[in-house]
Protein backbone atom coordinates (compact mmCIF):
# COMPACT_ATOMS: atom_id res chain seq x y z
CA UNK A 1 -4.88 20.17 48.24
CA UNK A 2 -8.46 21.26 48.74
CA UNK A 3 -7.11 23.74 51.49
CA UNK A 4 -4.56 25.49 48.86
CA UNK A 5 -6.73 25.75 46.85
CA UNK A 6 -9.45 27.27 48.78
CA UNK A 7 -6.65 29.59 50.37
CA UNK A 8 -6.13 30.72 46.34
CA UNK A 9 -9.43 31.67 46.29
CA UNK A 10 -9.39 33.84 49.07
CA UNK A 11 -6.29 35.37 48.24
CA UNK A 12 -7.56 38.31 46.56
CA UNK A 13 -9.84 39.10 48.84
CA UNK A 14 -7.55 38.55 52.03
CA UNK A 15 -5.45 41.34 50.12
CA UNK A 16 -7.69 43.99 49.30
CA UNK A 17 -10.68 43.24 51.97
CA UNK A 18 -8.58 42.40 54.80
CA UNK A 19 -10.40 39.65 57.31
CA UNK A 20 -13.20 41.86 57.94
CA UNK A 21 -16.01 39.13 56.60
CA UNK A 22 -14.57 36.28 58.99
CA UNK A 23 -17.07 36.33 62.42
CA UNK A 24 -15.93 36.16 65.89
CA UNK A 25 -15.98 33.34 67.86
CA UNK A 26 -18.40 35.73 70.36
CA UNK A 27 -20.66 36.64 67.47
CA UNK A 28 -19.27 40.00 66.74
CA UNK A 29 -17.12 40.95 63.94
CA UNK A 30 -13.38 41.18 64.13
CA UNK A 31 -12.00 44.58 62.82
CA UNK A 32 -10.11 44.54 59.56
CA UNK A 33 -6.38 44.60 59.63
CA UNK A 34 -4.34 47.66 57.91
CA UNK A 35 -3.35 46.90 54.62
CA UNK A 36 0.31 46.07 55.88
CA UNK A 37 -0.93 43.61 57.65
CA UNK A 38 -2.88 42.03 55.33
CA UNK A 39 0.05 42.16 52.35
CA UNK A 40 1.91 39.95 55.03
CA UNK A 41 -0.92 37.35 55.16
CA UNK A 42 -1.13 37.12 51.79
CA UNK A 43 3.11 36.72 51.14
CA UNK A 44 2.56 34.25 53.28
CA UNK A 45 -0.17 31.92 52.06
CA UNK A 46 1.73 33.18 48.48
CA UNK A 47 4.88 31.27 49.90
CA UNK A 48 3.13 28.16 51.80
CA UNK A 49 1.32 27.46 48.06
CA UNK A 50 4.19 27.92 45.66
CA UNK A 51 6.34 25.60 48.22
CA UNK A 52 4.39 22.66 47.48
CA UNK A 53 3.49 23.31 44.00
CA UNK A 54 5.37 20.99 41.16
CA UNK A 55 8.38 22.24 39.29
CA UNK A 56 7.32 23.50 35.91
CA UNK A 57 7.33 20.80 32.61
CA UNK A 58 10.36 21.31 30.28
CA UNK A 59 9.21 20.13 26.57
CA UNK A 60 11.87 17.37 25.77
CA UNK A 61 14.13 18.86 22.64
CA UNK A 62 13.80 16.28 19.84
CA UNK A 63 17.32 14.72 18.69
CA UNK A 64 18.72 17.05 15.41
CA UNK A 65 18.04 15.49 12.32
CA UNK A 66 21.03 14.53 10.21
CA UNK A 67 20.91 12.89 6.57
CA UNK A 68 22.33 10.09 6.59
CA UNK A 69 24.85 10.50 3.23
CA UNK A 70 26.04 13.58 5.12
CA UNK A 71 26.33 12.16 8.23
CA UNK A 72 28.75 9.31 6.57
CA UNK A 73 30.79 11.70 4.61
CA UNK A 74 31.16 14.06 8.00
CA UNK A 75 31.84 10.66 10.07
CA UNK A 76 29.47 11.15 12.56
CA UNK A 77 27.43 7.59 11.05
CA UNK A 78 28.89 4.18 10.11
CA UNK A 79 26.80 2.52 8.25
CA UNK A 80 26.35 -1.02 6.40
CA UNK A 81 23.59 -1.81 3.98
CA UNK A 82 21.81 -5.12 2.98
CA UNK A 83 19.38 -5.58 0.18
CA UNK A 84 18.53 -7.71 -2.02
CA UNK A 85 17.94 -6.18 -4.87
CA UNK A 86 14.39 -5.14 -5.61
CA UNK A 87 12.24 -3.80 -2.12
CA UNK A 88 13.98 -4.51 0.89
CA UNK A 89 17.25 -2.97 2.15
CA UNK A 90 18.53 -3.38 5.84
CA UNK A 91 20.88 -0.65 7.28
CA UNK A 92 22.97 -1.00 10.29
CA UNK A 93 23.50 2.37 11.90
CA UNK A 94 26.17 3.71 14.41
CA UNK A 95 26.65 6.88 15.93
CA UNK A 96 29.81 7.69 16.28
CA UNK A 97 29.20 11.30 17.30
CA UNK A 98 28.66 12.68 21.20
CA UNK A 99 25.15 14.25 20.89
CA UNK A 100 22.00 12.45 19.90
CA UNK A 101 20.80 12.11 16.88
CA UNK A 102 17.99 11.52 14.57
CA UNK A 103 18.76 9.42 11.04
CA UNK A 104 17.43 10.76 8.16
CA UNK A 105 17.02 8.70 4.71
CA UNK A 106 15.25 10.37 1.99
CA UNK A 107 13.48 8.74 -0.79
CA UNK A 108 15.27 9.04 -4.13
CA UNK A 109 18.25 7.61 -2.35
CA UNK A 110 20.48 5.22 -5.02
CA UNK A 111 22.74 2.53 -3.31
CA UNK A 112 24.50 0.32 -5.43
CA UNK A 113 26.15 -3.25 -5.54
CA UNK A 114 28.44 -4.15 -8.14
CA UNK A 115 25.72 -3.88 -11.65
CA UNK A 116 23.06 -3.68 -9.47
CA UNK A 117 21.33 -0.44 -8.48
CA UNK A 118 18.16 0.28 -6.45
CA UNK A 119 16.09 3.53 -4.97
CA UNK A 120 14.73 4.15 -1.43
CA UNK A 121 11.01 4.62 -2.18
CA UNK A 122 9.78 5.55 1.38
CA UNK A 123 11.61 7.90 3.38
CA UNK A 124 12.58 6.70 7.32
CA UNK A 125 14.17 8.41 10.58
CA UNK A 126 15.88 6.43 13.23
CA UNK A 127 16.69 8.34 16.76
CA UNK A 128 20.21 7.59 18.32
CA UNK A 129 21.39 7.54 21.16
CA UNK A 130 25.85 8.80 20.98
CA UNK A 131 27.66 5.67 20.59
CA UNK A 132 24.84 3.19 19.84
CA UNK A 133 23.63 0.91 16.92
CA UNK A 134 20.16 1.00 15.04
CA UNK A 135 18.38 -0.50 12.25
CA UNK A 136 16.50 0.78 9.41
CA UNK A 137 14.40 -1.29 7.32
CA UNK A 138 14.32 0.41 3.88
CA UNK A 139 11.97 0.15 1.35
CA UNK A 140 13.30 0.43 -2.21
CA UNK A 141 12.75 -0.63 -5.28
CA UNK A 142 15.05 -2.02 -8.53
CA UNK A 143 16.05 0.43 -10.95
CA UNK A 144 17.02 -2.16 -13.41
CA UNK A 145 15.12 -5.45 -14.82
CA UNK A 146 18.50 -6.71 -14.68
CA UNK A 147 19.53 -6.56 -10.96
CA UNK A 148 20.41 -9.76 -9.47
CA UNK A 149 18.07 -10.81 -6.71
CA UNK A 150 20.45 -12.11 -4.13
CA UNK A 151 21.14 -10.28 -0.70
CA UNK A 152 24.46 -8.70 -0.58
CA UNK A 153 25.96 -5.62 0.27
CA UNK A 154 25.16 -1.71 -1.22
CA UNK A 155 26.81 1.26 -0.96
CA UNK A 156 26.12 4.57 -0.79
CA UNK A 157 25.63 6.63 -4.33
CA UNK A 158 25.82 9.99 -5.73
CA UNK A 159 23.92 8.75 -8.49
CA UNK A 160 19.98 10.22 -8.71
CA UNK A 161 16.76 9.31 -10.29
CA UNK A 162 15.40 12.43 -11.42
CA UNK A 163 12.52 10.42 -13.60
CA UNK A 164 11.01 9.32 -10.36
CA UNK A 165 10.82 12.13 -8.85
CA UNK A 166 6.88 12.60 -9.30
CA UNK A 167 6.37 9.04 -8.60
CA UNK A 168 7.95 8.88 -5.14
CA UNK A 169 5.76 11.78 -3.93
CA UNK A 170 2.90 9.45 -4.94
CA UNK A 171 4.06 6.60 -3.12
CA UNK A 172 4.86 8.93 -0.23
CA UNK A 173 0.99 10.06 0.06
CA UNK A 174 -0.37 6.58 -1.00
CA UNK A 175 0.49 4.35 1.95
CA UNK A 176 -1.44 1.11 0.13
CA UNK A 177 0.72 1.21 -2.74
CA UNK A 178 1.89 -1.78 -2.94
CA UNK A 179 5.62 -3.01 -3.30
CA UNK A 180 4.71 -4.33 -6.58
CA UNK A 181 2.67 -1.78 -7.96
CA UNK A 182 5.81 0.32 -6.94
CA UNK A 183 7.93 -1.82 -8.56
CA UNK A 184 6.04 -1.90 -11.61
CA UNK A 185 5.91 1.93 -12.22
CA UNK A 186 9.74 2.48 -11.66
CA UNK A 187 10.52 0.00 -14.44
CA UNK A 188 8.22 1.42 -16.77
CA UNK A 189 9.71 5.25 -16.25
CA UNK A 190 13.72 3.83 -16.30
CA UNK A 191 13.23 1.14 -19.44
CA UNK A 192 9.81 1.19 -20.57
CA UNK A 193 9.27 -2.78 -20.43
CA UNK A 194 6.80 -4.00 -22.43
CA UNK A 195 3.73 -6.30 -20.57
CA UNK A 196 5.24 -9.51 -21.64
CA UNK A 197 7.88 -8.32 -19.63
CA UNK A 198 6.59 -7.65 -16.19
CA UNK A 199 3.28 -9.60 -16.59
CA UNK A 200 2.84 -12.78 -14.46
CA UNK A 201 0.21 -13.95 -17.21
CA UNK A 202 1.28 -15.45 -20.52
CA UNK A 203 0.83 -12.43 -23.22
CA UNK A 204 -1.12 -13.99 -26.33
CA UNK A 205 -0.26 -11.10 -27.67
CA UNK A 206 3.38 -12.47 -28.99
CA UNK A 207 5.34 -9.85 -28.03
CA UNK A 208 9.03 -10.25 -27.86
CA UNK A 209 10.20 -11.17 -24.27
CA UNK A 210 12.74 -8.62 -22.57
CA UNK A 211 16.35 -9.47 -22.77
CA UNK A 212 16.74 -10.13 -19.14
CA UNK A 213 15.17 -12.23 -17.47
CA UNK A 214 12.16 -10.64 -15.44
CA UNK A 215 10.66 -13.07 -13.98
CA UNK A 216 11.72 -11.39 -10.55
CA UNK A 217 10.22 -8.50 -11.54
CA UNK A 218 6.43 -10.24 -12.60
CA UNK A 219 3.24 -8.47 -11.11
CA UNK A 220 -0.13 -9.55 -11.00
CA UNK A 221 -3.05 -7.10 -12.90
CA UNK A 222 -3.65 -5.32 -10.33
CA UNK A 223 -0.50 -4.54 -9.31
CA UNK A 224 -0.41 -3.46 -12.89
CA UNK A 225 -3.19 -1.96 -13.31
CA UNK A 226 -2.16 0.32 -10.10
CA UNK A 227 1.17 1.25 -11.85
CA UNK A 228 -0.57 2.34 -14.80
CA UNK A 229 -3.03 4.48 -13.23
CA UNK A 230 -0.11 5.75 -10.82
CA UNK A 231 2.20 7.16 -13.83
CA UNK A 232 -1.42 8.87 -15.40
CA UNK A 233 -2.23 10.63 -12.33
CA UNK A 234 1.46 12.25 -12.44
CA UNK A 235 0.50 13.01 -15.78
CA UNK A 236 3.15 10.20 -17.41
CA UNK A 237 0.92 9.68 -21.19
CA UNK A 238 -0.38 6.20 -21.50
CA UNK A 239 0.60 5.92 -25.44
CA UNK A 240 4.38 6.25 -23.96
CA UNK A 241 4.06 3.58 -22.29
CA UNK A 242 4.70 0.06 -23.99
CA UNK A 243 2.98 -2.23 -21.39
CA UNK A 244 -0.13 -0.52 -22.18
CA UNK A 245 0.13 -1.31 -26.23
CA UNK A 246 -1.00 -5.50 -25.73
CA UNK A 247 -4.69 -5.54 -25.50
CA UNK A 248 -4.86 -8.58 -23.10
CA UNK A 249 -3.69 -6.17 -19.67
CA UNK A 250 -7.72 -4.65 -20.39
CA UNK A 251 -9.38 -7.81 -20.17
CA UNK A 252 -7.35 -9.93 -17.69
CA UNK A 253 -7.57 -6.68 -15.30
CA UNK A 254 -11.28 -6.81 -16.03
CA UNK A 255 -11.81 -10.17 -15.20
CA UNK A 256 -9.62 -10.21 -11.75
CA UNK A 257 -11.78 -9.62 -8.87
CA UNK A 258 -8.73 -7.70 -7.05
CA UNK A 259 -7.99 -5.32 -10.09
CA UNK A 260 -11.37 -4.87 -11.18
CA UNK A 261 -12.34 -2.04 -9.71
CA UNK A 262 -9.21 -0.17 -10.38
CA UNK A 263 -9.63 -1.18 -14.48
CA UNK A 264 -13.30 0.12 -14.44
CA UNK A 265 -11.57 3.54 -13.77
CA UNK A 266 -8.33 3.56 -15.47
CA UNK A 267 -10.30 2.24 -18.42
CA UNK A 268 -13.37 4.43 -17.93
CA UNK A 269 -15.82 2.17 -17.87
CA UNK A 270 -19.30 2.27 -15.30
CA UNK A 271 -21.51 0.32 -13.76
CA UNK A 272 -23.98 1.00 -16.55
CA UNK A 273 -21.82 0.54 -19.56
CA UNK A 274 -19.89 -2.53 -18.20
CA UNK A 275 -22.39 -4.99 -19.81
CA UNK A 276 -21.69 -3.61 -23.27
CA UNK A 277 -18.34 -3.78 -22.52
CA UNK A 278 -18.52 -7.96 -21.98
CA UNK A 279 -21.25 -8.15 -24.97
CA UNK A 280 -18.76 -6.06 -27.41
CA UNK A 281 -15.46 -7.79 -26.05
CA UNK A 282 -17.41 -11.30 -26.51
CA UNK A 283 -18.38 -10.35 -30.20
CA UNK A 284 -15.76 -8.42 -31.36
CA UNK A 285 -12.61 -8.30 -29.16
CA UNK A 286 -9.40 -9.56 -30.02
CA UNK A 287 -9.07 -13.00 -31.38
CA UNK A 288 -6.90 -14.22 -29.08
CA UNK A 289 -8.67 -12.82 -25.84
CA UNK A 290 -12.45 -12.89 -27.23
CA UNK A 291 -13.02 -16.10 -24.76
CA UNK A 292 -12.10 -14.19 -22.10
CA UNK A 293 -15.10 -12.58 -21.30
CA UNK A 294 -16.89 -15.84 -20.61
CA UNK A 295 -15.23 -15.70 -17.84
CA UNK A 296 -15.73 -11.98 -16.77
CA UNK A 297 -19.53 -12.21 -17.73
CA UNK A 298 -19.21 -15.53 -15.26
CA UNK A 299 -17.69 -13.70 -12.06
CA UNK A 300 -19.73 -10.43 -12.28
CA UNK A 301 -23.26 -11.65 -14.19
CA UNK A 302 -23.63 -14.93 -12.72
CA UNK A 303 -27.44 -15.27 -12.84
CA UNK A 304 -26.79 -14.51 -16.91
CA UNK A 305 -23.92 -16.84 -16.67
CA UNK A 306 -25.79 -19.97 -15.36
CA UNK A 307 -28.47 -19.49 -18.78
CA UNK A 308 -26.00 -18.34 -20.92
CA UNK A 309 -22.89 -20.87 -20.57
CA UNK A 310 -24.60 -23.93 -21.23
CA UNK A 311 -25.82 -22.98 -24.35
CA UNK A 312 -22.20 -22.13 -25.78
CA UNK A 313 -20.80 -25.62 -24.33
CA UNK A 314 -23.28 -27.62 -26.02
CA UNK A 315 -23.94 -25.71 -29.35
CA UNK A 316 -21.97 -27.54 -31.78
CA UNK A 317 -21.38 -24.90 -34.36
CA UNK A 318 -19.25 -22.64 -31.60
CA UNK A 319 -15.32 -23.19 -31.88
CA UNK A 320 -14.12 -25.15 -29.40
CA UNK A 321 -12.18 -22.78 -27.40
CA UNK A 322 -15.33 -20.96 -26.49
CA UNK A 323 -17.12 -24.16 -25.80
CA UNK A 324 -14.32 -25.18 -23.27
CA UNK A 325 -14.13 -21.70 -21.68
CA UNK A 326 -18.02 -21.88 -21.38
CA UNK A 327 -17.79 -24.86 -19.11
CA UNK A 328 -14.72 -23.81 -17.40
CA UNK A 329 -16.53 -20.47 -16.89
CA UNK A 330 -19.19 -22.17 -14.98
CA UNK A 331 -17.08 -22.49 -12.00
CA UNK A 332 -16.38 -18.92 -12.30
CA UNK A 333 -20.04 -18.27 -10.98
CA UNK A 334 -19.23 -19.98 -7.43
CA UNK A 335 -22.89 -20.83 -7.48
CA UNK A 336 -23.94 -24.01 -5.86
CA UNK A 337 -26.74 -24.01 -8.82
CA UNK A 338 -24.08 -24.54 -11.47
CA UNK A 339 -23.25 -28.44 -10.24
CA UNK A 340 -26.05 -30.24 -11.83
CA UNK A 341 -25.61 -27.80 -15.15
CA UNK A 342 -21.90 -29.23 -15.09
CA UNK A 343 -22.81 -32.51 -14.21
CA UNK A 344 -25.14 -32.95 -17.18
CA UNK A 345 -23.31 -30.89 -19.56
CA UNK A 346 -21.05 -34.23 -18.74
CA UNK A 347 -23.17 -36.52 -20.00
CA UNK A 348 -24.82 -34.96 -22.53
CA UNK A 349 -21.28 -34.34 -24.13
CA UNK A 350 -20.42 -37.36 -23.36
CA UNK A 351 -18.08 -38.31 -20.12
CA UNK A 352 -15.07 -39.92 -22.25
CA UNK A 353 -14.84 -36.65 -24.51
CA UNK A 354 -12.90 -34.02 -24.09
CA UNK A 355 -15.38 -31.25 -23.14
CA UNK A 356 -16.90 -34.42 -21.29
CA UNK A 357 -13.74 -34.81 -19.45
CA UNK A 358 -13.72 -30.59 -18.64
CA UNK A 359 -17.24 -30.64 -17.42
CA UNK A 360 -16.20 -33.09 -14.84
CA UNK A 361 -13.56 -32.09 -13.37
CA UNK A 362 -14.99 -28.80 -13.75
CA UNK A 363 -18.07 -30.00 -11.35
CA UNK A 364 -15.62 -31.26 -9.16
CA UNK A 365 -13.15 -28.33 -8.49
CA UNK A 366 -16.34 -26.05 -7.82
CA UNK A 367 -17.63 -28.77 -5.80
CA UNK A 368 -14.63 -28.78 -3.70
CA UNK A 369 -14.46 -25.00 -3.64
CA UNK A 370 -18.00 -24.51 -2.22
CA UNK A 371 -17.64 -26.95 0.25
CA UNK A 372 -14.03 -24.78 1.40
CA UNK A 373 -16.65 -21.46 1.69
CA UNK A 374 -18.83 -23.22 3.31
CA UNK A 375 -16.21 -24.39 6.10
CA UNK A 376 -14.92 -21.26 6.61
């Protein structure tokens, strides 16, 4: 190789020079050959390089993409679907055609089974080979609270979902979406549950419950949370939307350690003004959820927690709730320092009382939570 190479060098000047630079074996110089002469030398190095050189790289042509509806309808595809119901869907693919092919599913996709009806949410390819068999694990997501969560088979539909429209080109640039949080926001733009609904915490709101049965279709706060501030950010109003009506979403997304950073900006709150937002919600939040922030103030203002708590367990004149959720809070802080407070508040409150009884087996929970930390 070193040789051709060098012989490429010299080409050019082997053709217009001639040899005339190359010395004699004597010592003199060798006269230059006519230009005919030196064409020929250089057709021939020419044809001694390009015999050895490698053929020349064809780009491989990507399979033609077909959509997979059309490709059914045409019948170049068989297909069989799977789901069951809410995210997953599994699709057995043939090509029945004589040319390869590339699947194509698009999100907005409806398949159906029977009263059930759910949406690809994240589009997928699949390359095919003529006469072989894939499989396509779809993502979707129910279209109705009422869908039966059982795997069985879909079909194809003609049916859209226009409403989503927006939302799937969310999910589509928001890989960490989650299947819930996905879930979550199609439900609110098809029926508009309320949060009792779709909330894996008990409302203490009293709202009525939905007329199917949702449980299936539960999500966490921050799953929630990430719905809600999914359907703002396509510009979907948050006074349209009924699971943002019950005051309790705020508060148990404040208090979660996974959601909590997504409620300080759907709700607009900072890291300066998020101790007023404890102090007010303490003082003057909603009756049913006031005792709530003992526990938020517990997880994200321990050192306050660990002076503050005590003194609402032990002061008489507090109503009881508070005074339970005080000690209860305590574990909250995950602070070693809080296991002699607990311990004490036991028997200063007396170990066969009730809040006697909670500072105990408060103590020990947190005790046996450190000591997990620790291990790991």
């Amino acid at each position: 190789m070193k040789t051709k190479t060098f012989c490429a060098i010299l080409l050019p000047a082997v053709a217009v020079g001639g040899l005339s630079f190359l010395p004699a074996k004597s010592g003199s110089w060798l006269p230059s050959p006519s230009l005919k002469e030196a064409a020929v030398v250089a057709l021939a190095v020419t044809a001694a390089t390009t015999a050895h050189a490698p053929a020349p790289l064809v780009a491989a042509i990507p399979p033609e993409e077909l959509d997979l509806p059309a490709g059914v309808r045409q019948g170049v595809f068989k297909a069989e679907f799977k789901g069951n119901g809410r995210e997953k869907m599994r699709v057995l693919v043939t090509n029945l055609g004589k040319s390869a092919l590339t699947v194509c599913v698009a999100a907005g996709q409806v398949l159906e089974s029977d009263r059930n009806a759910v949406v690809v949410v994240r589009p997928d390819l699949l390359p095919l080979a003529p006469g072989k068999t894939g499989e396509l694990g779809l993502q979707t997501a129910a279209l109705r609270s009422g869908n039966r969560i059982i795997e069985t088979a879909y079909r194809l539909s003609p049916s859209t979902a226009p409403k989503l429209e927006a939302l799937l080109s969310y999910v589509r640039d928001h890989a960490a979406f989650s299947p819930a949080a996905i879930q979550t926001a199609v439900l609110a733009l098809t029926e508009n549950l309320p949060l009792s609904a779709v909330a894996k915490f008990n409302s203490a709101g009293g709202q009525l419950p939905s007329r199917f049965d949702t449980t299936a279709f539960r999500a966490g706060s921050a799953d929630i949370i990430a719905a809600l501030s999914a359907l703002r950010e396509i510009g979907v109003k948050d006074e349209g939307l009924a699971m943002t009506i019950d005051p309790q979403l705020k508060i148990e997304a404040m208090i979660e350690p996974l959601a909590h950073a997504t409620a300080l900006r759907y709700y607009g709150i900072t890291a300066e003004t998020e101790w007023e937002y404890w102090k007010n919600e303490l003082a003057a939040g909603d009756t049913s959820t006031r005792h709530y922030a003992l526990y938020g103030i517990a997880r994200f203002y321990p050192d306050i927690a660990l002076d503050m708590l005590p003194k609402w367990a032990r002061e008489a004149r507090t109503s009881a709730i508070f005074r339970l959720s005080a000690i209860q809070a305590l574990a909250d802080t995950e602070r070693a320092e809080a296991l002699p407070i607990l311990r004490q508040l036991s028997e200063d409150l007396g170990r066969y009382s009730e809040l006697g009884r909670a500072a105990t087996s408060t103590a020990q929970y947190l005790d046996r939570h450190l000591s997990k930390v620790a291990a790991n």
